[in-house]
N, C-alpha and C. Protein backbone atom coordinates (compact mmCIF):
# COMPACT_ATOMS: atom_id res chain seq x y z
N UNK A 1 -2.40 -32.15 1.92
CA UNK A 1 -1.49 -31.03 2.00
C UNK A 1 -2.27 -29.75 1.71
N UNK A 2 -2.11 -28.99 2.97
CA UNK A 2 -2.64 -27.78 2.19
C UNK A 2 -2.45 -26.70 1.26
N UNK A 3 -3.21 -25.70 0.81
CA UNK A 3 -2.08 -24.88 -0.52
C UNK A 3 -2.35 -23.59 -0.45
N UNK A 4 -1.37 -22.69 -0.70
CA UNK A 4 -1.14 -21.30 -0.65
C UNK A 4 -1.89 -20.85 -1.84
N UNK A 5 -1.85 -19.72 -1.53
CA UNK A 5 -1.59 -18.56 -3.27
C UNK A 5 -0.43 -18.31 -3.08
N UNK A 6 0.66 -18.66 -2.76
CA UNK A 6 1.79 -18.23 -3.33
C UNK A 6 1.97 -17.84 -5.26
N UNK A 7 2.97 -17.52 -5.35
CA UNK A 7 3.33 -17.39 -6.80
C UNK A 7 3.44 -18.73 -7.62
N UNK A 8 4.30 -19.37 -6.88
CA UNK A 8 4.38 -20.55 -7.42
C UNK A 8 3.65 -21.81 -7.31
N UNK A 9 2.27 -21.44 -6.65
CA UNK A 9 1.82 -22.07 -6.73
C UNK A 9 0.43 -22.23 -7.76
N UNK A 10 -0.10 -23.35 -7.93
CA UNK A 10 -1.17 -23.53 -9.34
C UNK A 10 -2.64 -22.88 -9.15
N UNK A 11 -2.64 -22.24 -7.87
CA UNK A 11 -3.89 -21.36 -7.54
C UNK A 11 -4.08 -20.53 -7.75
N UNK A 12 -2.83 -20.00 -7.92
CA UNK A 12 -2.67 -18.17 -8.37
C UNK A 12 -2.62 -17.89 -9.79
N UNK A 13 -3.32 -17.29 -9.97
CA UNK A 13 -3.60 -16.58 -11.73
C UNK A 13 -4.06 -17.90 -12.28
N UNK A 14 -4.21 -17.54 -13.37
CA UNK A 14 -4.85 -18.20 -14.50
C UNK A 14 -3.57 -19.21 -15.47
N UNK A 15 -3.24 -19.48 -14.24
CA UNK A 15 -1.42 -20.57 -14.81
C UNK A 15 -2.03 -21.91 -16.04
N UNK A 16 -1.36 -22.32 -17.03
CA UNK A 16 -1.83 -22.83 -17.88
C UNK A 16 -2.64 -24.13 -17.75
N UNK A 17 -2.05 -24.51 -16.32
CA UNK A 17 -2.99 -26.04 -16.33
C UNK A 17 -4.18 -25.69 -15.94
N UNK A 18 -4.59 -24.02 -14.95
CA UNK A 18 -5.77 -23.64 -14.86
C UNK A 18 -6.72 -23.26 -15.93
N UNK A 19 -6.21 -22.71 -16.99
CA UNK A 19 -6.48 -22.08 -18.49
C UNK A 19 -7.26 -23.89 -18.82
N UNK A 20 -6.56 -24.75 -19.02
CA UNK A 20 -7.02 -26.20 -19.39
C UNK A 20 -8.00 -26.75 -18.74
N UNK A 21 -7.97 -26.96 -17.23
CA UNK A 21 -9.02 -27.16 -16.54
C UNK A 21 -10.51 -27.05 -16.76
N UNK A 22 -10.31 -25.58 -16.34
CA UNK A 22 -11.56 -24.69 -16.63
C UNK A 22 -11.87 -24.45 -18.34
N UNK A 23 -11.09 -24.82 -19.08
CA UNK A 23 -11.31 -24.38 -20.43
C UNK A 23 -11.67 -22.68 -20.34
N UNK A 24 -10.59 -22.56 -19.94
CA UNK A 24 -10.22 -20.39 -20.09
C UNK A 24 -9.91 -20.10 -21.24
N UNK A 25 -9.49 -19.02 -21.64
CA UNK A 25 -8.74 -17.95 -21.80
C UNK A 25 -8.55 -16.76 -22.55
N UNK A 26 -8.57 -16.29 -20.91
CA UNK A 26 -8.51 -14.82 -20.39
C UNK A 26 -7.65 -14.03 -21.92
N UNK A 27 -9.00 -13.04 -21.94
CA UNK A 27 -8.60 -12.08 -23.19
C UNK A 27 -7.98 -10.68 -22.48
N UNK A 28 -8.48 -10.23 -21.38
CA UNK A 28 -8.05 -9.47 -20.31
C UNK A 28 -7.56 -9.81 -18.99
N UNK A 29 -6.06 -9.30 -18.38
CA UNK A 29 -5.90 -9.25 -17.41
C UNK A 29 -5.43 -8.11 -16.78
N UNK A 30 -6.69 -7.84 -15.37
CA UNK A 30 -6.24 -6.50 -14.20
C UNK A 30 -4.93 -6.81 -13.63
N UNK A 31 -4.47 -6.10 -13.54
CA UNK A 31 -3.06 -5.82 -12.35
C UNK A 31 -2.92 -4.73 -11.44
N UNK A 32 -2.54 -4.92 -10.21
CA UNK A 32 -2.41 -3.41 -9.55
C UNK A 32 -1.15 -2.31 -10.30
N UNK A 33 -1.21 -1.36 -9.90
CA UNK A 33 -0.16 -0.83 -10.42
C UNK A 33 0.89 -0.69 -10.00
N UNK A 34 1.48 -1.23 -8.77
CA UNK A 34 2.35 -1.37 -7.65
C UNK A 34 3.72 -2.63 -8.31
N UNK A 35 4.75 -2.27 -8.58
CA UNK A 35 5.63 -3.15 -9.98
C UNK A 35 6.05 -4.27 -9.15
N UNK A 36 6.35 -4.41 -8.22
CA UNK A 36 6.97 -4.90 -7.01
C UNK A 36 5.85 -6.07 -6.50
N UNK A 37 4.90 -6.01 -6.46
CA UNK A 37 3.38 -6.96 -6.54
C UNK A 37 3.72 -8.27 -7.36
N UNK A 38 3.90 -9.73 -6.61
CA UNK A 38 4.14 -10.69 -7.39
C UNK A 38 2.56 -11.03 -8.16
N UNK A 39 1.93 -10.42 -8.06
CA UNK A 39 0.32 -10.56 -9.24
C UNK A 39 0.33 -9.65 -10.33
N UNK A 40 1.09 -8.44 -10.24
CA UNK A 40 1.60 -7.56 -11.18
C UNK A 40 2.77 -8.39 -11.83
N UNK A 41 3.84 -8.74 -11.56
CA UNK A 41 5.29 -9.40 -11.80
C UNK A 41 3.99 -10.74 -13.26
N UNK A 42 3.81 -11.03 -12.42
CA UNK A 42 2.96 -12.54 -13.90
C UNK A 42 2.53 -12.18 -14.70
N UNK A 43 1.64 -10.72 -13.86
CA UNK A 43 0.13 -9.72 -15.36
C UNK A 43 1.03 -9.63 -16.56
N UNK A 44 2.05 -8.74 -15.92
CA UNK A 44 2.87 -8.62 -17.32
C UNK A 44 3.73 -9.57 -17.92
N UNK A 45 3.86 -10.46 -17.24
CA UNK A 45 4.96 -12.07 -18.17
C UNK A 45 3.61 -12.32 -19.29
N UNK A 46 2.36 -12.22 -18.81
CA UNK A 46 1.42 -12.75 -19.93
C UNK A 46 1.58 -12.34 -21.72
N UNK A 47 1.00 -13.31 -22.51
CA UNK A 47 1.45 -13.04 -24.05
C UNK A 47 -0.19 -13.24 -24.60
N UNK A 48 -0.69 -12.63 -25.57
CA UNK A 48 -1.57 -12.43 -26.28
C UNK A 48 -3.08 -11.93 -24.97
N UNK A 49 -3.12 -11.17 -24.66
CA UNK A 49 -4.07 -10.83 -23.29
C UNK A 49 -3.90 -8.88 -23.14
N UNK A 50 -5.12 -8.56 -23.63
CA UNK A 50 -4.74 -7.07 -23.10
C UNK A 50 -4.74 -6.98 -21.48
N UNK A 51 -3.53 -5.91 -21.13
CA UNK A 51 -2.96 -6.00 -20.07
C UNK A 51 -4.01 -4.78 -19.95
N UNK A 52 -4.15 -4.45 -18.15
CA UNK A 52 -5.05 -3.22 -17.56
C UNK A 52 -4.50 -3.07 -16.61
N UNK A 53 -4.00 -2.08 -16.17
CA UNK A 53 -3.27 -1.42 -14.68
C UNK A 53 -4.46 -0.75 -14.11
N UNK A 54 -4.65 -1.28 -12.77
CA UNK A 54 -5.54 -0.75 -11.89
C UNK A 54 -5.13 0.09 -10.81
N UNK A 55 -5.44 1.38 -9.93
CA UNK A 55 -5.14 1.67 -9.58
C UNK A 55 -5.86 0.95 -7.82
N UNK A 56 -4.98 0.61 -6.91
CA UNK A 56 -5.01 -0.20 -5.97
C UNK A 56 -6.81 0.57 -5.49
N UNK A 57 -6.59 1.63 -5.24
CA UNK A 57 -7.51 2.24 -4.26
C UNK A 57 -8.82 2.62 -5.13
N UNK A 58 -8.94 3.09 -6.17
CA UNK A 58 -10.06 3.20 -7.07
C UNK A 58 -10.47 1.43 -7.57
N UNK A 59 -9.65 0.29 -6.85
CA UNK A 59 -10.30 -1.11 -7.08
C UNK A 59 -11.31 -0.96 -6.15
N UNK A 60 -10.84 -0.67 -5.17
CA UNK A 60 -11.63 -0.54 -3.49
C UNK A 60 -12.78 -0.11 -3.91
N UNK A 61 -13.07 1.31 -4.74
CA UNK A 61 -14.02 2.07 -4.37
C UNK A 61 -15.15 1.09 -5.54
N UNK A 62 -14.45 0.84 -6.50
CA UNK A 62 -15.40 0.16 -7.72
C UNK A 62 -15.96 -0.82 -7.30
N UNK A 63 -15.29 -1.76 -6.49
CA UNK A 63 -16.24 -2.50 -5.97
C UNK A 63 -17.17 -2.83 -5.14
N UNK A 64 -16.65 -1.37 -4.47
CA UNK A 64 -17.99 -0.90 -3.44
C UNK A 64 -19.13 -0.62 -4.53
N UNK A 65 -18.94 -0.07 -5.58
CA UNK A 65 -20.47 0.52 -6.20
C UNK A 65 -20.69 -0.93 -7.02
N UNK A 66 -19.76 -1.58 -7.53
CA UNK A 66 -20.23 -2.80 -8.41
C UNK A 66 -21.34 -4.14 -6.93
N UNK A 67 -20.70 -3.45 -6.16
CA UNK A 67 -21.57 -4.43 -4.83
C UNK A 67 -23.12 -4.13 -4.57
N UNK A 68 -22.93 -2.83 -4.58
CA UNK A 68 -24.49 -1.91 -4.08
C UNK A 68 -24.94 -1.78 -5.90
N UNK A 69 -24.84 -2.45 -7.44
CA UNK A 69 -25.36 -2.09 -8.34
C UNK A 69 -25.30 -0.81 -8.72
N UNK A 70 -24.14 -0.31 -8.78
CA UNK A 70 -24.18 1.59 -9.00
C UNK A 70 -23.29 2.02 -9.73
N UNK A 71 -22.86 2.90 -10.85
CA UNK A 71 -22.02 3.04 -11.45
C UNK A 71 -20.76 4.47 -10.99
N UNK A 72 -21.59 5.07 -10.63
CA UNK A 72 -21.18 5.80 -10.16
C UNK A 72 -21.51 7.41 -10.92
N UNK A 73 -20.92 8.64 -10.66
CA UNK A 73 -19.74 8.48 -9.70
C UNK A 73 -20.30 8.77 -8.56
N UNK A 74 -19.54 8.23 -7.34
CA UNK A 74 -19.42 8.57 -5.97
C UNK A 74 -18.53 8.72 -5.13
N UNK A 75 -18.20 9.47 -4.01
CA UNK A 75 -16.99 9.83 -3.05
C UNK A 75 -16.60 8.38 -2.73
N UNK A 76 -15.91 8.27 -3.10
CA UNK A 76 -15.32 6.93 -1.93
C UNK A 76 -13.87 7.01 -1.12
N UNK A 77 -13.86 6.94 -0.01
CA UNK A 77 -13.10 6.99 1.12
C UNK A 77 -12.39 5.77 0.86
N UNK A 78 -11.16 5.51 0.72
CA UNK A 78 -10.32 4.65 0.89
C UNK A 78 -8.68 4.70 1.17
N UNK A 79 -9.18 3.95 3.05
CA UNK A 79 -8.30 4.21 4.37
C UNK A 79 -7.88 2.49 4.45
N UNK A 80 -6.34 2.47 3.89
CA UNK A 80 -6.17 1.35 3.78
C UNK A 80 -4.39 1.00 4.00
N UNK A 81 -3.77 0.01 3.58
CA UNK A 81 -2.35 -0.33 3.62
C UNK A 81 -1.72 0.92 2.79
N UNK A 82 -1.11 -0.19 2.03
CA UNK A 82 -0.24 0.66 0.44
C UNK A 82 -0.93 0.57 -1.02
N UNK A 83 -0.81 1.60 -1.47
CA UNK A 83 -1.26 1.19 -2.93
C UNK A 83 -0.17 2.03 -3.61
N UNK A 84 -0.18 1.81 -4.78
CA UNK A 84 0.89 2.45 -5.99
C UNK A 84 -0.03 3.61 -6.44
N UNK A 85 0.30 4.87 -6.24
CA UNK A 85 -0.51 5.87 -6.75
C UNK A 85 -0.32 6.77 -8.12
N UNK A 86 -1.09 6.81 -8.91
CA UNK A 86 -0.95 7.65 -10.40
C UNK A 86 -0.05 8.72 -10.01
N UNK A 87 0.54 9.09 -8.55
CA UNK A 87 1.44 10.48 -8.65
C UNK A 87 2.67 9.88 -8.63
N UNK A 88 2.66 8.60 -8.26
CA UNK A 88 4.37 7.70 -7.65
C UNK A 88 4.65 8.02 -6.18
N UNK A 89 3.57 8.08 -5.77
CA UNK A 89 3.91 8.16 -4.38
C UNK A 89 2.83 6.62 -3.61
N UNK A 90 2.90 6.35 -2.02
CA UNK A 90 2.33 5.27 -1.91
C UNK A 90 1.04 5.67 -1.15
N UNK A 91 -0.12 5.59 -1.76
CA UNK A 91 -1.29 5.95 -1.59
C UNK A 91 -2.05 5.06 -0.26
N UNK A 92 -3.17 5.77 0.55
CA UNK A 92 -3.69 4.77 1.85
C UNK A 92 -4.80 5.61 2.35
N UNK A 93 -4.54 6.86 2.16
CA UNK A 93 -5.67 7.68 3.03
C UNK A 93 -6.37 8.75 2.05
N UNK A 94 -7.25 7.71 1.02
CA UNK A 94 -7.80 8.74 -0.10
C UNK A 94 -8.98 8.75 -0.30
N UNK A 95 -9.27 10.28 -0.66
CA UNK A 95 -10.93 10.24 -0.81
C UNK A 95 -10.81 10.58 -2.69
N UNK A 96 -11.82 9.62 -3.45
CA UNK A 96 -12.02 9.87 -4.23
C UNK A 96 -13.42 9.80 -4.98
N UNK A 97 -13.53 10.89 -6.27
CA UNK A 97 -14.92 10.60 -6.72
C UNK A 97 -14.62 9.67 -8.19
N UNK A 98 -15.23 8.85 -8.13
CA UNK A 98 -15.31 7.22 -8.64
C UNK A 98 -15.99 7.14 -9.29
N UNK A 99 -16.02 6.42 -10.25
CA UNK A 99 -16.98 5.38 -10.89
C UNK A 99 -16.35 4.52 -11.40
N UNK A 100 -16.94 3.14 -12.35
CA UNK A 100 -16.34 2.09 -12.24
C UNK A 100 -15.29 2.09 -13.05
N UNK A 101 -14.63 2.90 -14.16
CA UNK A 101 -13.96 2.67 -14.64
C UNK A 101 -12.64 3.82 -14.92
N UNK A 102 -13.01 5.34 -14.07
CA UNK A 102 -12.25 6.25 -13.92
C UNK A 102 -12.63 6.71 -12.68
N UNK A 103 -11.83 7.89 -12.02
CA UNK A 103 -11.86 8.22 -10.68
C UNK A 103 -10.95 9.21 -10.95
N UNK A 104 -10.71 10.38 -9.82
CA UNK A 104 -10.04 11.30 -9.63
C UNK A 104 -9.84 11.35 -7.71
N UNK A 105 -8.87 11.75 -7.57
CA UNK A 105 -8.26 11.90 -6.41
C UNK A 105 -8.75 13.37 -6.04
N UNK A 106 -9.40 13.54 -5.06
CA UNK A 106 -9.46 14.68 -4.97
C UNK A 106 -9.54 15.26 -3.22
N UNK A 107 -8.73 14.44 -2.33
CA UNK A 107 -7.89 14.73 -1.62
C UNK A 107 -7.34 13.25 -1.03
N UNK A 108 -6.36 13.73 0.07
CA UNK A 108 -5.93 12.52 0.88
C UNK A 108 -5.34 13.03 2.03
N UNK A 109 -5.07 12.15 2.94
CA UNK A 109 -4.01 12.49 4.33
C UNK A 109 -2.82 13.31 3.61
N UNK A 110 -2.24 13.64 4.67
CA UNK A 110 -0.61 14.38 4.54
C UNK A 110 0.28 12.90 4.50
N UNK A 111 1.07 13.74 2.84
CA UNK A 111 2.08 12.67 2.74
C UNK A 111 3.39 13.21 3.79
N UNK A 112 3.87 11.76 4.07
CA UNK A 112 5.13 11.73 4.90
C UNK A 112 6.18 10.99 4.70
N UNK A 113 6.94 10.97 4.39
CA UNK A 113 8.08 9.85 4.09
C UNK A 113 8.06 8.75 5.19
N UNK A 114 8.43 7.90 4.14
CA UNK A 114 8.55 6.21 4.49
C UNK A 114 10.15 5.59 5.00
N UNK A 115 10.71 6.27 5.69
CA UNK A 115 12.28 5.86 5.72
C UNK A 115 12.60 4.79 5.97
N UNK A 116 12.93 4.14 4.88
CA UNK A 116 13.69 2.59 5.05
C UNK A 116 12.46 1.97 3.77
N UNK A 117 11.64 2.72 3.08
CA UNK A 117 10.73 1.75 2.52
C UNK A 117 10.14 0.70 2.67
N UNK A 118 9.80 -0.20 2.43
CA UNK A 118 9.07 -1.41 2.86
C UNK A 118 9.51 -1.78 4.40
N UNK A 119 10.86 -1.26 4.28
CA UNK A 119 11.05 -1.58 6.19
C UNK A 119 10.07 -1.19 6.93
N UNK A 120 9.46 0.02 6.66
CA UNK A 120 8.61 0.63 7.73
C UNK A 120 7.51 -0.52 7.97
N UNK A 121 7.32 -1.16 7.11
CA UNK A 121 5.78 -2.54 7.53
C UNK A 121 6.40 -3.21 8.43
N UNK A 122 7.96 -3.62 8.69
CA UNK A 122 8.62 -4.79 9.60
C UNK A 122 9.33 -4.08 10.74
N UNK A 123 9.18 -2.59 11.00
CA UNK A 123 9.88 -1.82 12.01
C UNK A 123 9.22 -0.19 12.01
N UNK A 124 7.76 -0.37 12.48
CA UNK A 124 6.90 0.62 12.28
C UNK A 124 7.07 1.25 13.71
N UNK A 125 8.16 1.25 14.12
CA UNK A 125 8.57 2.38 15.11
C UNK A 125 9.35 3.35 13.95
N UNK A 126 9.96 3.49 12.54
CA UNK A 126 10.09 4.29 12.15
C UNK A 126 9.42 5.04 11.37
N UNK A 127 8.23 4.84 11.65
CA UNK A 127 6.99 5.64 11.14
C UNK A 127 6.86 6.50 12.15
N UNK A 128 6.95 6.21 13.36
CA UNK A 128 6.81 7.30 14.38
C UNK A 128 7.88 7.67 14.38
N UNK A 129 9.09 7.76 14.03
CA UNK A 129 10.28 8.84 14.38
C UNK A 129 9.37 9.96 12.63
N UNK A 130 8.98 9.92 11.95
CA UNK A 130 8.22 10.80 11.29
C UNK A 130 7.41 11.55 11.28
N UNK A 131 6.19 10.34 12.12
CA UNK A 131 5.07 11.44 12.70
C UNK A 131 5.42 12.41 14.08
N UNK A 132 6.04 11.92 14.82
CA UNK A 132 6.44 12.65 15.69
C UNK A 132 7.46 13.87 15.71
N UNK A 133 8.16 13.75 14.45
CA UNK A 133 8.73 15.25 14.01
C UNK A 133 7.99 16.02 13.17
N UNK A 134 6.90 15.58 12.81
CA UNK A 134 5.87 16.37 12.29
C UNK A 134 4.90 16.86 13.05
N UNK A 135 4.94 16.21 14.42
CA UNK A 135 3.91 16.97 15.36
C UNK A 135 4.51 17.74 16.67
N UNK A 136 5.93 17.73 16.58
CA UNK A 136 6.19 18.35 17.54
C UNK A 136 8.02 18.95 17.03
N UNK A 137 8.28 18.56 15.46
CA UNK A 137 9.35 18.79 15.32
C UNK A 137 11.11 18.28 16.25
N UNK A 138 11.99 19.19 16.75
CA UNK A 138 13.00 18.40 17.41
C UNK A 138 12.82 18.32 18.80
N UNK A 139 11.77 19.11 19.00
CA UNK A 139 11.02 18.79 20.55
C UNK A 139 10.43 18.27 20.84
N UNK A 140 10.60 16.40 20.52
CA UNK A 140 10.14 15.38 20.84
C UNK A 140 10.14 15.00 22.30
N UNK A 141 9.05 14.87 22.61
CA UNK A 141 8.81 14.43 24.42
C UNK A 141 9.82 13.46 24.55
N UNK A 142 10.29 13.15 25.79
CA UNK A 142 11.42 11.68 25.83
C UNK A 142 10.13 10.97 26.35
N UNK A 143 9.93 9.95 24.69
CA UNK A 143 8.57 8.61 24.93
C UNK A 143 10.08 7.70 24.89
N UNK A 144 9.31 6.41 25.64
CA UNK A 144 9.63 4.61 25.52
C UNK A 144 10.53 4.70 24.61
N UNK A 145 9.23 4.53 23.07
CA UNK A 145 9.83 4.19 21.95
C UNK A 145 11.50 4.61 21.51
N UNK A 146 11.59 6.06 21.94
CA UNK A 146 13.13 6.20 21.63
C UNK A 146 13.75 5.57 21.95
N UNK A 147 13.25 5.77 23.05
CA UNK A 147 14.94 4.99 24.18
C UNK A 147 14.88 4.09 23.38
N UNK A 148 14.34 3.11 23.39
CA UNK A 148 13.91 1.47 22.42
C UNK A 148 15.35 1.54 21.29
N UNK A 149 15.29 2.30 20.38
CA UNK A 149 15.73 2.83 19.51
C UNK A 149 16.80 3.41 19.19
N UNK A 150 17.01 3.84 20.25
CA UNK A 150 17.83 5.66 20.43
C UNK A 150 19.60 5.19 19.30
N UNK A 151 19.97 3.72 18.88
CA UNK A 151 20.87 4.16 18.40
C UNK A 151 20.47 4.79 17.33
N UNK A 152 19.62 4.25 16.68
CA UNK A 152 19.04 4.20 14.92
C UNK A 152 18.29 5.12 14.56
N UNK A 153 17.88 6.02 15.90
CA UNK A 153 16.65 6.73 15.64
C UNK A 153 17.01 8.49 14.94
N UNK A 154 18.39 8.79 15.18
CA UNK A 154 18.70 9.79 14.68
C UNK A 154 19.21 9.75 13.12
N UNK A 155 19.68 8.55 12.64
CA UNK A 155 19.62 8.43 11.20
C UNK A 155 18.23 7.78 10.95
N UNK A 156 17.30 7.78 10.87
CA UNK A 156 16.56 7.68 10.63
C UNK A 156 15.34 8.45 10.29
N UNK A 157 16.04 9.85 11.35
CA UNK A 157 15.38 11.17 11.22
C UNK A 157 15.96 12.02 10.00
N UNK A 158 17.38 11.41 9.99
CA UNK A 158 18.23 12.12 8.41
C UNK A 158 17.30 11.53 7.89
N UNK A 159 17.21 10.42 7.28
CA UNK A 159 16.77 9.30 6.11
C UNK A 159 15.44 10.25 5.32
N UNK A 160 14.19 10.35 6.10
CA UNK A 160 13.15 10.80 5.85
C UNK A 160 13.40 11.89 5.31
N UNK A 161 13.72 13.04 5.58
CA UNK A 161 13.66 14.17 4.50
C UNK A 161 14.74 14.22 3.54
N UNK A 162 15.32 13.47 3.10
CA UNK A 162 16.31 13.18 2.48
C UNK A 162 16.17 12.34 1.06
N UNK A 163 14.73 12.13 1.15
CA UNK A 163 13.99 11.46 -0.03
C UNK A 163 14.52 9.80 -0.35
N UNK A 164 15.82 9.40 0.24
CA UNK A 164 16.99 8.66 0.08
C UNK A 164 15.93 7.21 0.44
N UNK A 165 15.57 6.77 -0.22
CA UNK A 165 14.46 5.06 0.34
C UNK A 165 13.86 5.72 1.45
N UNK A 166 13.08 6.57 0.73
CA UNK A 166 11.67 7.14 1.62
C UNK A 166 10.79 8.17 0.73
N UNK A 167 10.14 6.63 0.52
CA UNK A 167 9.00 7.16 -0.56
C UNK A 167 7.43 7.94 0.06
N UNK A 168 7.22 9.09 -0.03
CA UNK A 168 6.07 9.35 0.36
C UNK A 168 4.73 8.55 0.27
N UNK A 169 4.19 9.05 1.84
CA UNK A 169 2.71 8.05 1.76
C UNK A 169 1.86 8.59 2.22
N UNK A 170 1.00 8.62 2.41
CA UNK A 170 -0.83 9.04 3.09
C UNK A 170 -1.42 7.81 3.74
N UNK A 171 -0.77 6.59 3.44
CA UNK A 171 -1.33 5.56 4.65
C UNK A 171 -1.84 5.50 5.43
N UNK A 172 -3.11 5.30 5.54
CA UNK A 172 -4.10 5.13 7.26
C UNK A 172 -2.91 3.70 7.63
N UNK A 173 -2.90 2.92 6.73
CA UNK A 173 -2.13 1.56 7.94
C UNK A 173 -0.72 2.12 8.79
N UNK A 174 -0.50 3.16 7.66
CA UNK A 174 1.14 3.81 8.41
C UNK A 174 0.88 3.70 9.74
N UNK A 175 -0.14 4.98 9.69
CA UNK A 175 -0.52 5.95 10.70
C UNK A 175 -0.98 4.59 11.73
N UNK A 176 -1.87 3.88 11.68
CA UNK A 176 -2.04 2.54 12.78
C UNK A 176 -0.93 2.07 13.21
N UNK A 177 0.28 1.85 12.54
CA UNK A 177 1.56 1.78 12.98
C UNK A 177 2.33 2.23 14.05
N UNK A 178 1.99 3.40 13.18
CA UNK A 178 2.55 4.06 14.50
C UNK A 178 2.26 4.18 15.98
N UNK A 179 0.48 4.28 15.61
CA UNK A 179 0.01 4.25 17.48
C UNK A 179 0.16 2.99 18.05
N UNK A 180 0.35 2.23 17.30
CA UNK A 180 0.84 0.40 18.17
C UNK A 180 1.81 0.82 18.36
N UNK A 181 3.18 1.37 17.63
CA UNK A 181 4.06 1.44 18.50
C UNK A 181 4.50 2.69 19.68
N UNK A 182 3.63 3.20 19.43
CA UNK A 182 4.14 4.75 20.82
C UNK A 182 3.31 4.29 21.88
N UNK A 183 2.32 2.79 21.24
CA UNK A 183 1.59 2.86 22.61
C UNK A 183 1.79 1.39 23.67
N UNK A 184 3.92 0.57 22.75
CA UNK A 184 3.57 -0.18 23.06
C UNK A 184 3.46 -1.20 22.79
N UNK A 185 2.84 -1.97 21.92
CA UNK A 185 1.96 -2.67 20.92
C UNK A 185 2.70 -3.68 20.56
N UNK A 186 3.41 -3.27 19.15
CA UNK A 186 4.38 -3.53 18.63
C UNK A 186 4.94 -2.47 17.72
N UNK A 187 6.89 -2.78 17.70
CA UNK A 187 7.79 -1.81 17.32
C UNK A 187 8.28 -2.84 16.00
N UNK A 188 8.05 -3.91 16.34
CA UNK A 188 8.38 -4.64 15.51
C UNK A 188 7.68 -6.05 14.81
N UNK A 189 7.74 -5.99 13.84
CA UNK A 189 6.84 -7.18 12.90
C UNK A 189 7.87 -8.17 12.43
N UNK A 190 7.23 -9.89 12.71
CA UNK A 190 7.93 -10.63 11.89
C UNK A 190 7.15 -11.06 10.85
């Protein structure tokens, strides 16, 4: 039988029959900082273990310099999914100067609202009803994708500036989203 990392399963984290196995235990455990993360959801069920919140995208960059032997600091570019960002917004398209154990943000893409939240990963045609009112406002060309759309697509244009489950992001994956779907691709994820 084969086996996941699921949550519930005995591969993931340092679960007690693994602690026994291996003869562990972990005095520290990392977590992303993203609350919603079933590897975050366990970090913190843990008891006697100092806990460490990592920030998703300064993991990226640290282990670029922990790879090349370097402490840092250095720029690191990190163009990626979602991460949980120190502002509360959802971080993807950031440049930061790093080192292994602090970092500063010191720019990123333009944030844009996420309307529908996590929906946007399973219906990333509404990432483009965003970018596309940001690049051309209500004088959207008549593309495909609307029509596709056209009942949902005008509340959806409320939704976004409306802050209402649309959490700002800088996402490079957004932004890939979107050109699969204006070009096509896919509008929709199962």
């Amino acid at each position: 039988m084969k086996r996941g990392y699921r949550a519930s399963s005995p591969l993931y984290g340092a679960r007690p029959h693994r602690r026994r196995l291996f003869d562990i235990q972990p005095e520290i455990v990392a977590y992303d900082l993203h609350p919603k993360y079933l590897s975050t959801k366990w970090a913190l069920e843990q008891e006697g273990v100092h806990l460490m919140g990592i920030q998703h995208h300064h993991a990226h960059v640290a282990s670029c310099l922990v790879d090349n032997g370097e402490e840092g600091p250095a720029i690191g570019v990190a163009f990626d999914d979602l991460g949980y960002g120190t502002d509360g917004t959802m971080w993807g398209g950031e440049f930061l100067v790093a080192g292994l154990t602090c970092f500063e943000r010191v720019g990123h893409l333009c944030r844009l609202a996420m309307p529908g939240g996590a929906t946007v990963v399973r219906e990333p045609w509404r990432m483009a009803v965003v970018y596309l009112e940001a690049v051309f406002g209500r004088d959207v060309p008549p593309l495909a994708i609307i029509h596709l759309h056209q009942e949902r697509w005008g509340a959806v244009l409320q939704m976004a500036p409306s802050g209402l489950h649309s959490p700002l992001t800088s996402s490079v994956g957004r932004l890939f989203d979107v050109v699969t779907a204006l070009l096509g691709v896919r509008d929709q994820v199962s």
